[in-house]
PDB file of N, CA and C in Angstrom:
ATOM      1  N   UNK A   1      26.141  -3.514   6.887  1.00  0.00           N
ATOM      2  CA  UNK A   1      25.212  -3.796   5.817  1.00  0.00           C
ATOM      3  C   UNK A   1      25.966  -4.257   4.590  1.00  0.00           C
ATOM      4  N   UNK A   2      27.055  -3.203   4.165  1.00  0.00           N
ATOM      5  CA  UNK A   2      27.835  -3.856   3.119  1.00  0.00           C
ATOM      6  C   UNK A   2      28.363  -5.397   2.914  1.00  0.00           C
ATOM      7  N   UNK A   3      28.610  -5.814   4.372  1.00  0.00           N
ATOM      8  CA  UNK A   3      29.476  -7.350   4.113  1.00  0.00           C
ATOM      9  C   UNK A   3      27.775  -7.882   4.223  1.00  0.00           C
ATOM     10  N   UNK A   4      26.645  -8.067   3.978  1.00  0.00           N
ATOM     11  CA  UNK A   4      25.993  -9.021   4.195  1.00  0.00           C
ATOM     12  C   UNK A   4      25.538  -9.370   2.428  1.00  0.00           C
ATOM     13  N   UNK A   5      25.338 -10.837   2.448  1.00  0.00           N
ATOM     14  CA  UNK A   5      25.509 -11.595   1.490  1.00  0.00           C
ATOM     15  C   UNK A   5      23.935 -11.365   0.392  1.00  0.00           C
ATOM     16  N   UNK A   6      23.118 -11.559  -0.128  1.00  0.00           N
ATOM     17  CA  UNK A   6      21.704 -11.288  -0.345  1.00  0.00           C
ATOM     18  C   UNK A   6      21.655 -12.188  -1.521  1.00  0.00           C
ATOM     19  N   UNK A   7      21.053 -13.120  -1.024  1.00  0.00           N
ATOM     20  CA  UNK A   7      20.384 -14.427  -2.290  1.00  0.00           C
ATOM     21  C   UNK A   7      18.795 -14.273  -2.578  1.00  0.00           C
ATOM     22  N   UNK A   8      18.125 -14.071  -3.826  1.00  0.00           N
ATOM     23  CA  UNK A   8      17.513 -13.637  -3.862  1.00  0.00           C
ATOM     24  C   UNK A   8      16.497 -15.178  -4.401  1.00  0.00           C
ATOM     25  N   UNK A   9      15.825 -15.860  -3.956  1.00  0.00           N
ATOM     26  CA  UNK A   9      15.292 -17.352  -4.430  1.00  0.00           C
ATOM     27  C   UNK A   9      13.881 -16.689  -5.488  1.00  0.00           C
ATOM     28  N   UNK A  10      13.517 -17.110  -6.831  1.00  0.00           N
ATOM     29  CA  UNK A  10      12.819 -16.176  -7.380  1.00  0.00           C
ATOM     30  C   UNK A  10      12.341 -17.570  -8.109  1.00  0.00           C
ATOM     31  N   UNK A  11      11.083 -16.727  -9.092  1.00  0.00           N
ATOM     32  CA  UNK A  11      10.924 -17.525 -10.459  1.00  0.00           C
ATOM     33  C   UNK A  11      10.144 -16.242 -11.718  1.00  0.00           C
ATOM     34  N   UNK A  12      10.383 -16.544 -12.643  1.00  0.00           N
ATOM     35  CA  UNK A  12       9.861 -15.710 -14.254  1.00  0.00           C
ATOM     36  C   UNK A  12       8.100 -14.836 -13.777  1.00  0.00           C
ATOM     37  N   UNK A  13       7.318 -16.376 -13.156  1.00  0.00           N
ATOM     38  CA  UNK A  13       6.099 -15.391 -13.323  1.00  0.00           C
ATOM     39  C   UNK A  13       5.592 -14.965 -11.960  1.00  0.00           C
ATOM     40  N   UNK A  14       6.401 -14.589 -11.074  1.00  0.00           N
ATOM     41  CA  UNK A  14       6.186 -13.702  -9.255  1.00  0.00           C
ATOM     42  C   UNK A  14       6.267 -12.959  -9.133  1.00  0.00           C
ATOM     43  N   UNK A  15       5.249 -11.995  -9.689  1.00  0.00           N
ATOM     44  CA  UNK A  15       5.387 -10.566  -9.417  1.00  0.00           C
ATOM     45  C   UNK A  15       5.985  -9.726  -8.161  1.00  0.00           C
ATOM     46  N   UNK A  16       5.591 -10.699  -6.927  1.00  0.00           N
ATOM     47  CA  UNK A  16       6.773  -9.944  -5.679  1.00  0.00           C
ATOM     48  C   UNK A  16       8.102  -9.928  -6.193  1.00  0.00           C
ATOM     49  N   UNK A  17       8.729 -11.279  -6.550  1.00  0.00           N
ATOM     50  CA  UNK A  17      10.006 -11.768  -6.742  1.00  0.00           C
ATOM     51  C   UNK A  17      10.797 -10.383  -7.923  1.00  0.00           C
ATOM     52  N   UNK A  18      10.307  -9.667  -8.871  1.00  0.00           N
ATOM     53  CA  UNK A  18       9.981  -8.568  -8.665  1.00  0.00           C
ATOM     54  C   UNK A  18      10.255  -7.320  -8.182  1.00  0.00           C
ATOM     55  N   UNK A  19       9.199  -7.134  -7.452  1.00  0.00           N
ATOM     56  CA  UNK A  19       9.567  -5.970  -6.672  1.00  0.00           C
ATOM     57  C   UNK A  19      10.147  -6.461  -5.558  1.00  0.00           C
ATOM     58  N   UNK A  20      10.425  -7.488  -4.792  1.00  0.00           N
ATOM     59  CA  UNK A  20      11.753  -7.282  -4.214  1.00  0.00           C
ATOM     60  C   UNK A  20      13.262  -7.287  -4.625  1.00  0.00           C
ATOM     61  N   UNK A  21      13.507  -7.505  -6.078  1.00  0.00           N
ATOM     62  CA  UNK A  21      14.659  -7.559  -6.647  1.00  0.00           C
ATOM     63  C   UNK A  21      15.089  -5.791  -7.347  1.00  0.00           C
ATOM     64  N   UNK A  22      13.817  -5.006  -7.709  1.00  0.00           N
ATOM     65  CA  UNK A  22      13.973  -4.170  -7.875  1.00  0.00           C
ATOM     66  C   UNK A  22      14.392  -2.997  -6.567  1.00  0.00           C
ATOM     67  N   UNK A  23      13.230  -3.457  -5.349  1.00  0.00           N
ATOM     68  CA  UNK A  23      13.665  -2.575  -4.342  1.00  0.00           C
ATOM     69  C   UNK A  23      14.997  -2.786  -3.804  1.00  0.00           C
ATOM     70  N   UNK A  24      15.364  -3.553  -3.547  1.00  0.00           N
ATOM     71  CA  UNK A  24      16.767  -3.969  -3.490  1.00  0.00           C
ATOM     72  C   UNK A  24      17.787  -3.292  -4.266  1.00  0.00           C
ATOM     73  N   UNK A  25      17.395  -3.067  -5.587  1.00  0.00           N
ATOM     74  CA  UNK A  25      18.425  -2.445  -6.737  1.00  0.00           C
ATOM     75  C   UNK A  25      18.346  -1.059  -6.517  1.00  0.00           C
ATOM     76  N   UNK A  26      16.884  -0.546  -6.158  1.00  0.00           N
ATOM     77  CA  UNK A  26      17.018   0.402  -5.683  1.00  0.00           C
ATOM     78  C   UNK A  26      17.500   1.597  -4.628  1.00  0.00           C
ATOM     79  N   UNK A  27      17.576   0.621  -4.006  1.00  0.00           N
ATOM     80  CA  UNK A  27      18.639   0.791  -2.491  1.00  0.00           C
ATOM     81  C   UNK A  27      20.104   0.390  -2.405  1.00  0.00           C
ATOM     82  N   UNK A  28      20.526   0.407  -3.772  1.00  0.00           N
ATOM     83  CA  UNK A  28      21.993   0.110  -3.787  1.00  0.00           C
ATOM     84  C   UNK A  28      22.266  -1.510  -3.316  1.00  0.00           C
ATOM     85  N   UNK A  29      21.788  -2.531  -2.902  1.00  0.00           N
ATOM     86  CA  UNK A  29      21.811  -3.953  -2.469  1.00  0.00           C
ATOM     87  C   UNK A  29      22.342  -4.897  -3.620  1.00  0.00           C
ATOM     88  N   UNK A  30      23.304  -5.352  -3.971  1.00  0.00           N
ATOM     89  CA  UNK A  30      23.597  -6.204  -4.787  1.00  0.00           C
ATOM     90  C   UNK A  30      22.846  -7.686  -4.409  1.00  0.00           C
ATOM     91  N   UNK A  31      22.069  -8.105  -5.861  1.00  0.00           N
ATOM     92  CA  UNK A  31      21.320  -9.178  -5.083  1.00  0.00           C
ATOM     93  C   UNK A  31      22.397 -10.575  -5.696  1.00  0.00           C
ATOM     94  N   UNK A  32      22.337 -11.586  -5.851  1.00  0.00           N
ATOM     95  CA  UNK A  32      22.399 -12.507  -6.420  1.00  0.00           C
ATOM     96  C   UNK A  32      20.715 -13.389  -6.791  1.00  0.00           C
ATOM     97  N   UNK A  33      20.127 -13.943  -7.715  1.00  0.00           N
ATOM     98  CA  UNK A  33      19.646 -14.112  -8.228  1.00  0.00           C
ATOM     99  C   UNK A  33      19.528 -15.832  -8.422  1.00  0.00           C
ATOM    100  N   UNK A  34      18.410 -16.356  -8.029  1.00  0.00           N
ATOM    101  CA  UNK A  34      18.710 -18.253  -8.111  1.00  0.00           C
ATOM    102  C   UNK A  34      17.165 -18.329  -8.619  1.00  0.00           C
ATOM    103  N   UNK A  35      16.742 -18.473  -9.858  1.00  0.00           N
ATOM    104  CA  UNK A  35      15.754 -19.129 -10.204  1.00  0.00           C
ATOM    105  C   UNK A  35      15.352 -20.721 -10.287  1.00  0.00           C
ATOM    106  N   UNK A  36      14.154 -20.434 -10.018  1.00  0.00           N
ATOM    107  CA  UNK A  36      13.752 -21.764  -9.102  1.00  0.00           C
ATOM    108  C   UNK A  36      12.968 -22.195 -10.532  1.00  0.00           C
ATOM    109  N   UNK A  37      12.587 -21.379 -11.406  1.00  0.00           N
ATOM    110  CA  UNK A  37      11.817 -21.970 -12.691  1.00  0.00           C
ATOM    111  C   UNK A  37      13.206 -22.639 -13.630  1.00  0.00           C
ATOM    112  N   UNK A  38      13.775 -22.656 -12.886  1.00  0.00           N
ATOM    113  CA  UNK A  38      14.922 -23.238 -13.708  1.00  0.00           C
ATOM    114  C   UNK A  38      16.402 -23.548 -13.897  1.00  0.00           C
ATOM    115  N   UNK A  39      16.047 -23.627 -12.010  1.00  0.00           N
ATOM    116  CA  UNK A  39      16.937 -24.633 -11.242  1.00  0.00           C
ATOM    117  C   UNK A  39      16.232 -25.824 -10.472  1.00  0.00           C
ATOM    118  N   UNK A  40      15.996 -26.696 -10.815  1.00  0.00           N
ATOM    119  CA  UNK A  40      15.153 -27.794  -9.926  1.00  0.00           C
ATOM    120  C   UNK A  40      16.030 -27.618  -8.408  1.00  0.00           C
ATOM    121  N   UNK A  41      17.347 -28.075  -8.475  1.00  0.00           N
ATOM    122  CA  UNK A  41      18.061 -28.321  -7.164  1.00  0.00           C
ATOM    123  C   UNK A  41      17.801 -26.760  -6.172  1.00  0.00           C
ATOM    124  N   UNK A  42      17.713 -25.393  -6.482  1.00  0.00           N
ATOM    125  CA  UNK A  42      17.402 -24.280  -5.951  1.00  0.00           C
ATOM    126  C   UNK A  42      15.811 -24.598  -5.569  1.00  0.00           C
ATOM    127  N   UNK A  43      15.133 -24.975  -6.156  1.00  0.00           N
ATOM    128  CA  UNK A  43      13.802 -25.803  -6.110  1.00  0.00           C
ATOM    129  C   UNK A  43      13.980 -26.067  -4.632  1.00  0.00           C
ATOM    130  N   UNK A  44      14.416 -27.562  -4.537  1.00  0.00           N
ATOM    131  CA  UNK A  44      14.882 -27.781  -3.098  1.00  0.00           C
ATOM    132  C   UNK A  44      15.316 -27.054  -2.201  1.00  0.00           C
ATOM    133  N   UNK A  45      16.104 -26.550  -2.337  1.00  0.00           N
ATOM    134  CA  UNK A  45      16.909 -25.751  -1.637  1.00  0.00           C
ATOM    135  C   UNK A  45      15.633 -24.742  -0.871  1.00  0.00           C
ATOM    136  N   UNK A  46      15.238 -23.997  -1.710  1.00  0.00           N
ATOM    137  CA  UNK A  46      13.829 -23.261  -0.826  1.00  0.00           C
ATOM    138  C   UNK A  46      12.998 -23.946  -0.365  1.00  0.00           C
ATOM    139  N   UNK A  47      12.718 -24.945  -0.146  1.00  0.00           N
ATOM    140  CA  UNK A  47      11.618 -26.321   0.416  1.00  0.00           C
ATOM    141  C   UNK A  47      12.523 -26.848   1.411  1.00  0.00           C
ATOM    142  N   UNK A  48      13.700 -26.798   1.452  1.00  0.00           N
ATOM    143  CA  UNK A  48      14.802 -27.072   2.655  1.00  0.00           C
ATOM    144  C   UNK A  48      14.997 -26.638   3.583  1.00  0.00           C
ATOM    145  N   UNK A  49      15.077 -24.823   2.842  1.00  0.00           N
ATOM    146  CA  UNK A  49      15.304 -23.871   4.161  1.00  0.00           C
ATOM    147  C   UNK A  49      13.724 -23.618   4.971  1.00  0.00           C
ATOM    148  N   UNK A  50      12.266 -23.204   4.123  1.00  0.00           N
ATOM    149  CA  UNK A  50      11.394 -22.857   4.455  1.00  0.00           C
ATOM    150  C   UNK A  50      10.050 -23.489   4.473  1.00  0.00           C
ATOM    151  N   UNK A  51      10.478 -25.091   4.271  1.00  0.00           N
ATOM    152  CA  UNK A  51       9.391 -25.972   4.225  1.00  0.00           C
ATOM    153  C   UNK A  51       8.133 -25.549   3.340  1.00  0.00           C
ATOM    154  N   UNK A  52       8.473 -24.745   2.121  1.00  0.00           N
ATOM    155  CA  UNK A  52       7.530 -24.733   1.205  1.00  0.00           C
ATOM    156  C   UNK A  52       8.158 -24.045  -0.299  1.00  0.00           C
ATOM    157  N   UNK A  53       7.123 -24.263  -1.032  1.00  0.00           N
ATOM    158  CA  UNK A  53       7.590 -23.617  -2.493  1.00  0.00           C
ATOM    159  C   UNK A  53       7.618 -22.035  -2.701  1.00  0.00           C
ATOM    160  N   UNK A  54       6.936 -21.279  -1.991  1.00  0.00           N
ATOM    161  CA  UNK A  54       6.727 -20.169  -2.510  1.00  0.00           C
ATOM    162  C   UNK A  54       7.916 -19.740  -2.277  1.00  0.00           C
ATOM    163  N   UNK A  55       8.194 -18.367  -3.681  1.00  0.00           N
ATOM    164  CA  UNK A  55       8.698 -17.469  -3.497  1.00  0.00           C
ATOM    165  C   UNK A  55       8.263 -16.066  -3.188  1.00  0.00           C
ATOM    166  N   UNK A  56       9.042 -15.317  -3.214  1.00  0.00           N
ATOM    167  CA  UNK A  56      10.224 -14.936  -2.913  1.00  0.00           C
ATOM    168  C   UNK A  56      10.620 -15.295  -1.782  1.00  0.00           C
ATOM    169  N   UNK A  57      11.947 -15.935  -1.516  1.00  0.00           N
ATOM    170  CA  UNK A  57      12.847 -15.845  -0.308  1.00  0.00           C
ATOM    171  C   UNK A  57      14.014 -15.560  -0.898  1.00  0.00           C
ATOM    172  N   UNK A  58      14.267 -14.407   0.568  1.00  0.00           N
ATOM    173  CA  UNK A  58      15.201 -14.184   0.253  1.00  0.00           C
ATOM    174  C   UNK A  58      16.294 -14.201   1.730  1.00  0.00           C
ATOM    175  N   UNK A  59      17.773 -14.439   1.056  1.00  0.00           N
ATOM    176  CA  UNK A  59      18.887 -15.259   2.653  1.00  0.00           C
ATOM    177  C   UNK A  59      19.259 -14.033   2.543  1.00  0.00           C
ATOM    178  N   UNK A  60      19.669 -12.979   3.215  1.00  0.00           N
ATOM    179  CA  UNK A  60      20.465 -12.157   3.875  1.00  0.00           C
ATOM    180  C   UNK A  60      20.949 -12.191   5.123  1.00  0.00           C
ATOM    181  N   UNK A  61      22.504 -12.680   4.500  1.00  0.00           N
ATOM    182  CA  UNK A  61      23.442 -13.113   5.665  1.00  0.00           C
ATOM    183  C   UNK A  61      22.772 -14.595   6.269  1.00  0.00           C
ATOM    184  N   UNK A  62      22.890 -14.718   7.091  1.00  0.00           N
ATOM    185  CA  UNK A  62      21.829 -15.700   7.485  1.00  0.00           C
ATOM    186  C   UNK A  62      20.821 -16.127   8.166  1.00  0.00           C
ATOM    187  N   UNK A  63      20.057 -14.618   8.098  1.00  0.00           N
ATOM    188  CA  UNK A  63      18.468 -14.699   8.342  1.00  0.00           C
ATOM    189  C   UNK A  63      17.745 -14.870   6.838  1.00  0.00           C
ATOM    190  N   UNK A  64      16.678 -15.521   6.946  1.00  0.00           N
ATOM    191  CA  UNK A  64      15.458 -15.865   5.919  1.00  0.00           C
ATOM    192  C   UNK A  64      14.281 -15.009   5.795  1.00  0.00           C
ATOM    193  N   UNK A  65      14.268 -14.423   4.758  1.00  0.00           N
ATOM    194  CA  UNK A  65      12.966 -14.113   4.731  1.00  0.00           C
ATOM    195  C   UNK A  65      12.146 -14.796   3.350  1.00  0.00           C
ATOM    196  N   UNK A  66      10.781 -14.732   3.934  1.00  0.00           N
ATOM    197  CA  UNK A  66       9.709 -15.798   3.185  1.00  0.00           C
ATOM    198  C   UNK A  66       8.938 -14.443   2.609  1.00  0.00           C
ATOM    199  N   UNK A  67       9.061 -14.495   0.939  1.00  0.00           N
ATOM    200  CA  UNK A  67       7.610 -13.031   1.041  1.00  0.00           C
ATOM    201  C   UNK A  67       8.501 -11.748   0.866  1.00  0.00           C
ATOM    202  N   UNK A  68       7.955 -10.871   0.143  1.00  0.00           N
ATOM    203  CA  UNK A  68       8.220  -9.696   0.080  1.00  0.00           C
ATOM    204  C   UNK A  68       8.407  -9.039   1.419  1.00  0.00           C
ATOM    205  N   UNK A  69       8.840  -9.002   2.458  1.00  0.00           N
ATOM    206  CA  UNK A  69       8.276  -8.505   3.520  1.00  0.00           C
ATOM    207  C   UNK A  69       9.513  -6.914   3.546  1.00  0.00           C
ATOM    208  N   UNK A  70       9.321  -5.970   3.429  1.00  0.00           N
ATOM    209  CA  UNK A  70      10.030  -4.907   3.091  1.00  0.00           C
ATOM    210  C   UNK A  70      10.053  -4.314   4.937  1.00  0.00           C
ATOM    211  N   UNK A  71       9.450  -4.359   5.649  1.00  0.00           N
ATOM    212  CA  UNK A  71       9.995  -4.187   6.931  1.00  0.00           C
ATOM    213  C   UNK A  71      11.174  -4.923   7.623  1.00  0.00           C
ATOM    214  N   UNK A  72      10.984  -6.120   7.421  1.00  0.00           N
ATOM    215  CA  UNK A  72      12.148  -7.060   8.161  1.00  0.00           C
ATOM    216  C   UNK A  72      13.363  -7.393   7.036  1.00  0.00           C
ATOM    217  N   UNK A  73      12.916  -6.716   5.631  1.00  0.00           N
ATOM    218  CA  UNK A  73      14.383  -6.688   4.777  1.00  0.00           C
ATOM    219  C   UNK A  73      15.424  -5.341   5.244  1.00  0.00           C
ATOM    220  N   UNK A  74      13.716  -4.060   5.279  1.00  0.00           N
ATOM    221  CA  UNK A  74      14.735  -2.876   5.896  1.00  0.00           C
ATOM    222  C   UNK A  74      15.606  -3.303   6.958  1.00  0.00           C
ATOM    223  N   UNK A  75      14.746  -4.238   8.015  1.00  0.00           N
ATOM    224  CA  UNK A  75      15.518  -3.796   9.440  1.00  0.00           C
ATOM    225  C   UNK A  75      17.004  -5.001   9.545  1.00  0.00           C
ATOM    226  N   UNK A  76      16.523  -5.399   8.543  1.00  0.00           N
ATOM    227  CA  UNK A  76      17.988  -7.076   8.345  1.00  0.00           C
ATOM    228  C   UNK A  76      19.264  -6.263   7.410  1.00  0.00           C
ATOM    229  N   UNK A  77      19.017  -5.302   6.577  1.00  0.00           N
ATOM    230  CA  UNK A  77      19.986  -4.657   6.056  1.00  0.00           C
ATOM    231  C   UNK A  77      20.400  -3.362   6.177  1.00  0.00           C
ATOM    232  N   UNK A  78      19.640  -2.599   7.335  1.00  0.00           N
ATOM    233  CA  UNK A  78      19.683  -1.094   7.969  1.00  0.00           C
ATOM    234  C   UNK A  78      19.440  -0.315   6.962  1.00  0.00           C
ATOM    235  N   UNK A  79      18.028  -0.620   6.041  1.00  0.00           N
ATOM    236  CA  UNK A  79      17.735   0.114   5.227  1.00  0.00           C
ATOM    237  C   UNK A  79      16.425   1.310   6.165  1.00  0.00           C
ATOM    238  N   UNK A  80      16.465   2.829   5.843  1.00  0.00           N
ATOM    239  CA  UNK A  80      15.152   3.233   5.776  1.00  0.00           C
ATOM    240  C   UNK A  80      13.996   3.195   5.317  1.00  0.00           C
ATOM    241  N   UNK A  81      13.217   2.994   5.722  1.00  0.00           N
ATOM    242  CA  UNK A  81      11.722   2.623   4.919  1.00  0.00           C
ATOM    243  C   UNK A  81      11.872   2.890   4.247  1.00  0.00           C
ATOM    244  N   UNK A  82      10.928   3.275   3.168  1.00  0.00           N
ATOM    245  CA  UNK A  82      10.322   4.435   2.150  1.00  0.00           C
ATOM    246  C   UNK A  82       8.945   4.901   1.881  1.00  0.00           C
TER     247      UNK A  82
END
């Protein structure tokens, strides 16, 4: 879990974007952080990997997740529920 990488694709007004940056903090997860309200090219970049705009996505290691989805973040970083 430690060596995996965690990019967190976000913007100012996404309330998931959010609480997945917080649950993350909360679980000890160092995120890295790429706003899309104000990175155009990160813009792309999430329309690259997931053929659409929304956020939150987030890359851990190098699976994708689209969406808050707190089951398949637990089970991608061997976190316990909560």
């Amino acid at each position: 879990m430690a060596g995996k990488k965690v990019i967190l694709f976000s913007s100012s007004s996404c309330p998931w974007c959010s609480r997945a940056k917080n649950y993350l903090r909360q679980n000890g997860i160092r995120v890295k952080e790429i706003r899309v309200d104000k990175d155009p090219d990160a813009a792309r970049d999430v329309v690259r990997l997931t053929g659409q705009m929304g956020v939150p996505v987030l890359l851990i290691g190098r699976a994708r997740v689209v969406g808050f989805d707190k089951a398949k973040i637990d089970r991608l970083l061997g976190l316990k529920g909560h």
